[in-house]
Protein backbone atom coordinates (compact mmCIF):
# COMPACT_ATOMS: atom_id res chain seq x y z
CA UNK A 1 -0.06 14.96 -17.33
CA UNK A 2 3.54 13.61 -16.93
CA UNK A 3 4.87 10.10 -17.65
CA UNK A 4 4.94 8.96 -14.08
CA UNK A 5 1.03 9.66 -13.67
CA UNK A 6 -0.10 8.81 -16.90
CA UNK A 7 1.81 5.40 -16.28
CA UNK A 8 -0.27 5.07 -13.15
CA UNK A 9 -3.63 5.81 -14.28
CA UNK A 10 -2.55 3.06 -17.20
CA UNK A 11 -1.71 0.35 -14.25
CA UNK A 12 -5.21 1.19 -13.01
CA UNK A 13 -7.33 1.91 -15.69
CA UNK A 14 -6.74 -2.00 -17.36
CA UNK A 15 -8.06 -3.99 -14.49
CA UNK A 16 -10.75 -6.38 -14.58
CA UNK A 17 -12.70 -7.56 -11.60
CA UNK A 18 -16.24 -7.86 -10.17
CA UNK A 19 -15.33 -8.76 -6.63
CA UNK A 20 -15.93 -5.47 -4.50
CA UNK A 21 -17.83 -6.23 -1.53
CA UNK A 22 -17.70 -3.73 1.67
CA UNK A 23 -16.69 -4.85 4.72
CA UNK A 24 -19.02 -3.57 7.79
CA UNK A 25 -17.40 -1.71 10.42
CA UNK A 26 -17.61 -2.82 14.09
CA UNK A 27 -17.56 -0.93 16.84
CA UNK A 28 -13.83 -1.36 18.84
CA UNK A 29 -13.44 -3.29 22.83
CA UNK A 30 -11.55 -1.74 25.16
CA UNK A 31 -8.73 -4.19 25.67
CA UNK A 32 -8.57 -6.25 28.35
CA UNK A 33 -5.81 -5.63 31.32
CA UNK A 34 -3.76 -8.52 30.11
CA UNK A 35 -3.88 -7.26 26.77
CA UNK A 36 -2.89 -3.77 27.80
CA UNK A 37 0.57 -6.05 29.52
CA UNK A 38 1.39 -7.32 26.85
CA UNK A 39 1.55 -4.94 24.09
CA UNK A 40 3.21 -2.65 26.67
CA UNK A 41 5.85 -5.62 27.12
CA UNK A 42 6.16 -5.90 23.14
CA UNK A 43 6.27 -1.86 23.09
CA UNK A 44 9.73 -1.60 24.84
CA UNK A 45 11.38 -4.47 22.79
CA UNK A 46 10.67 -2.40 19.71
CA UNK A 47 12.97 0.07 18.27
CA UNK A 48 9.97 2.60 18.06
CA UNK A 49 12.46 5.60 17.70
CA UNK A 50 14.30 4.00 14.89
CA UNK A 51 12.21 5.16 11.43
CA UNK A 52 15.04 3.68 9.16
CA UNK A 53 12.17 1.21 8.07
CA UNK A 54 9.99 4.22 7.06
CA UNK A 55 12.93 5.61 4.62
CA UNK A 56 13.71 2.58 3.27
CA UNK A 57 9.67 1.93 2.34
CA UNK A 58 9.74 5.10 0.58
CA UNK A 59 12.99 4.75 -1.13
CA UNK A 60 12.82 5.35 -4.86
CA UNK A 61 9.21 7.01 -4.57
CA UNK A 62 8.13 8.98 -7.64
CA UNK A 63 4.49 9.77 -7.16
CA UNK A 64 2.03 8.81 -4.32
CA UNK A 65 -1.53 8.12 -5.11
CA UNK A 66 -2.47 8.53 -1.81
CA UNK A 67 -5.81 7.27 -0.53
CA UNK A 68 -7.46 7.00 -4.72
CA UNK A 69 -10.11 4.19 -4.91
CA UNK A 70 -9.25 1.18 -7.23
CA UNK A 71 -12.79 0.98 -8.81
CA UNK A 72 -14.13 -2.24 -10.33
CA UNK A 73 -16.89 -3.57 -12.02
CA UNK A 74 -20.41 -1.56 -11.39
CA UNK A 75 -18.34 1.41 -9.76
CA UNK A 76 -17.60 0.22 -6.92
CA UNK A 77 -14.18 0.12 -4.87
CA UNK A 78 -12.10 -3.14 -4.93
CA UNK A 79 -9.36 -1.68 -3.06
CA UNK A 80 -8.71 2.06 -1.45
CA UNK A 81 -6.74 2.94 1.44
CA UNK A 82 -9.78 5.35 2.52
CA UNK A 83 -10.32 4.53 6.15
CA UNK A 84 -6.67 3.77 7.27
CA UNK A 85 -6.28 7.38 8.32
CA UNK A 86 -6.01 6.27 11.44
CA UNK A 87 -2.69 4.83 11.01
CA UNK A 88 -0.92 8.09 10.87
CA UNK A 89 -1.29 8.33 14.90
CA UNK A 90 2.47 7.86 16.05
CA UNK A 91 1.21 4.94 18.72
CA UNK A 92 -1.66 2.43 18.46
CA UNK A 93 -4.27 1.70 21.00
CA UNK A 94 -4.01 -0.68 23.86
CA UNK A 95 -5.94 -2.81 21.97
CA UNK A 96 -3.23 -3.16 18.84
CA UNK A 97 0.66 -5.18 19.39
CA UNK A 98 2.91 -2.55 18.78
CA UNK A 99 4.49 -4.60 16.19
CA UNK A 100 1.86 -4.88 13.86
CA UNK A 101 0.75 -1.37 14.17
CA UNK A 102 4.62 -0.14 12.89
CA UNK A 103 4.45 -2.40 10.43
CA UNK A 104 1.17 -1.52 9.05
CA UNK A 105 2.31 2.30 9.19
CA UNK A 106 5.56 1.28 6.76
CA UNK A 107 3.09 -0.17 4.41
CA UNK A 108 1.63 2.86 4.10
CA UNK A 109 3.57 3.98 1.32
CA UNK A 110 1.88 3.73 -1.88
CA UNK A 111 2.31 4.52 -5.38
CA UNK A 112 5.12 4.28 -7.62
CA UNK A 113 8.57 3.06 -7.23
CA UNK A 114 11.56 3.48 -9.13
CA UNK A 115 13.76 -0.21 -8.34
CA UNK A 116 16.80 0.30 -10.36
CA UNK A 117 17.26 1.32 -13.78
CA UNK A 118 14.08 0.41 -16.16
CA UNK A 119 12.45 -1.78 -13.10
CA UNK A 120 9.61 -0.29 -11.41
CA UNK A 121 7.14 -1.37 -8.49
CA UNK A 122 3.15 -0.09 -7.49
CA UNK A 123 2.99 -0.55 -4.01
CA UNK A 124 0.44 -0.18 -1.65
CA UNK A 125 -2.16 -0.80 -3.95
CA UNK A 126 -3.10 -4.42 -3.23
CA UNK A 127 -1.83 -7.21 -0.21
CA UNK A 128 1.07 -7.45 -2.70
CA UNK A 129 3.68 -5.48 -5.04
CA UNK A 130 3.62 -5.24 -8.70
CA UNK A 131 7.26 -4.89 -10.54
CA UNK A 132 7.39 -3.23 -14.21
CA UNK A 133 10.19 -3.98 -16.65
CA UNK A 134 10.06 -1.04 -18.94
CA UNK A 135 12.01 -1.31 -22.51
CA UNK A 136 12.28 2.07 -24.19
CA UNK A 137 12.41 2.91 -27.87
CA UNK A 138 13.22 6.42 -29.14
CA UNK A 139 12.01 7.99 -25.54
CA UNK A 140 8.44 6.01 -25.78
CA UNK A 141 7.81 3.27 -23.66
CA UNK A 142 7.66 0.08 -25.78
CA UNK A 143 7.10 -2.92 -23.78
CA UNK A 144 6.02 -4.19 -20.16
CA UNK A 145 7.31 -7.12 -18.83
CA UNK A 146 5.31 -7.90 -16.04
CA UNK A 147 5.42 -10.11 -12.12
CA UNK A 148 2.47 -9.53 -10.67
CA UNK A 149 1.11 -11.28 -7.78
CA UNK A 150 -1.69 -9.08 -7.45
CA UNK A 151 -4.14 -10.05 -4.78
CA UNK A 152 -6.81 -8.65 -7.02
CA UNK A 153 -6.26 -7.71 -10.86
CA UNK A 154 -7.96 -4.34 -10.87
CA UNK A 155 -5.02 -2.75 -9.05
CA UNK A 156 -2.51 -4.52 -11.65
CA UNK A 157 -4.18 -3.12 -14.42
């Protein structure tokens, strides 16, 4: 195991929650006709060719963690980006503003970040980003200064 995934699994393995309920799915509406007029409208203001925002989100990545559960207390999942597959379609739905269904796809990118030197980031693992001072000592890491505004505290841990 190297550094970069052993550092993950130590990010996830400290949490501490018991919050984990499961949302129900609902069945999807067919959008209505103004709807459909005005996400089209909102479609051609949008630079939907330029995927600078996509590069910049992954900037810095050194390892994904991809669709992994978060588990919390009594097994269950407190956060997992199982279900979100359908985000990787290029265009949403009638049903979805064009805006919001770019932006969801640049959050997409998940796992962690190298910042700068010594400052790291887990994204995608929560509503919000977690940044990682590491100090070093003879090659092993030595301390963690930590700003985390973790949504939940099982994916900060």
């Amino acid at each position: 195991m190297n550094l970069n995934t052993a550092l993950i699994l130590f990010l996830l393995s400290v949490a501490a929650s018991t919050s984990s309920a499961q949302p129900q799915a609902m069945a999807p509406k067919d959008a209505t006709e103004a709807t459909r007029a005005v996400n089209r409208a909102a479609q051609a203001e949008l630079p939907m060719s330029d995927k600078q925002s996509f590069d910049d989100a992954r900037r810095g990545l050194i390892e994904a963690l991809g669709d992994q559960a978060i588990m919390g207390a009594g097994g269950r999942p407190v956060w997992s980006l199982r279900g979100y597959e359908f985000l990787g379609k290029e265009g949403p739905s009638d049903t979805v503003n064009p805006a919001l269904w770019r932006h969801a796809r640049v959050n997409m990118a998940n796992g962690l970040f190298k910042v700068t030197d010594r400052v790291y980031q887990v994204r995608g693992l929560d509503l919000s980003n977690m940044s990682k001072k590491l100090g070093e000592l003879l090659g092993m890491l030595e301390t963690f200064t930590l700003d985390f505004p973790m949504v939940e505290p099982r994916p900060a841990r």
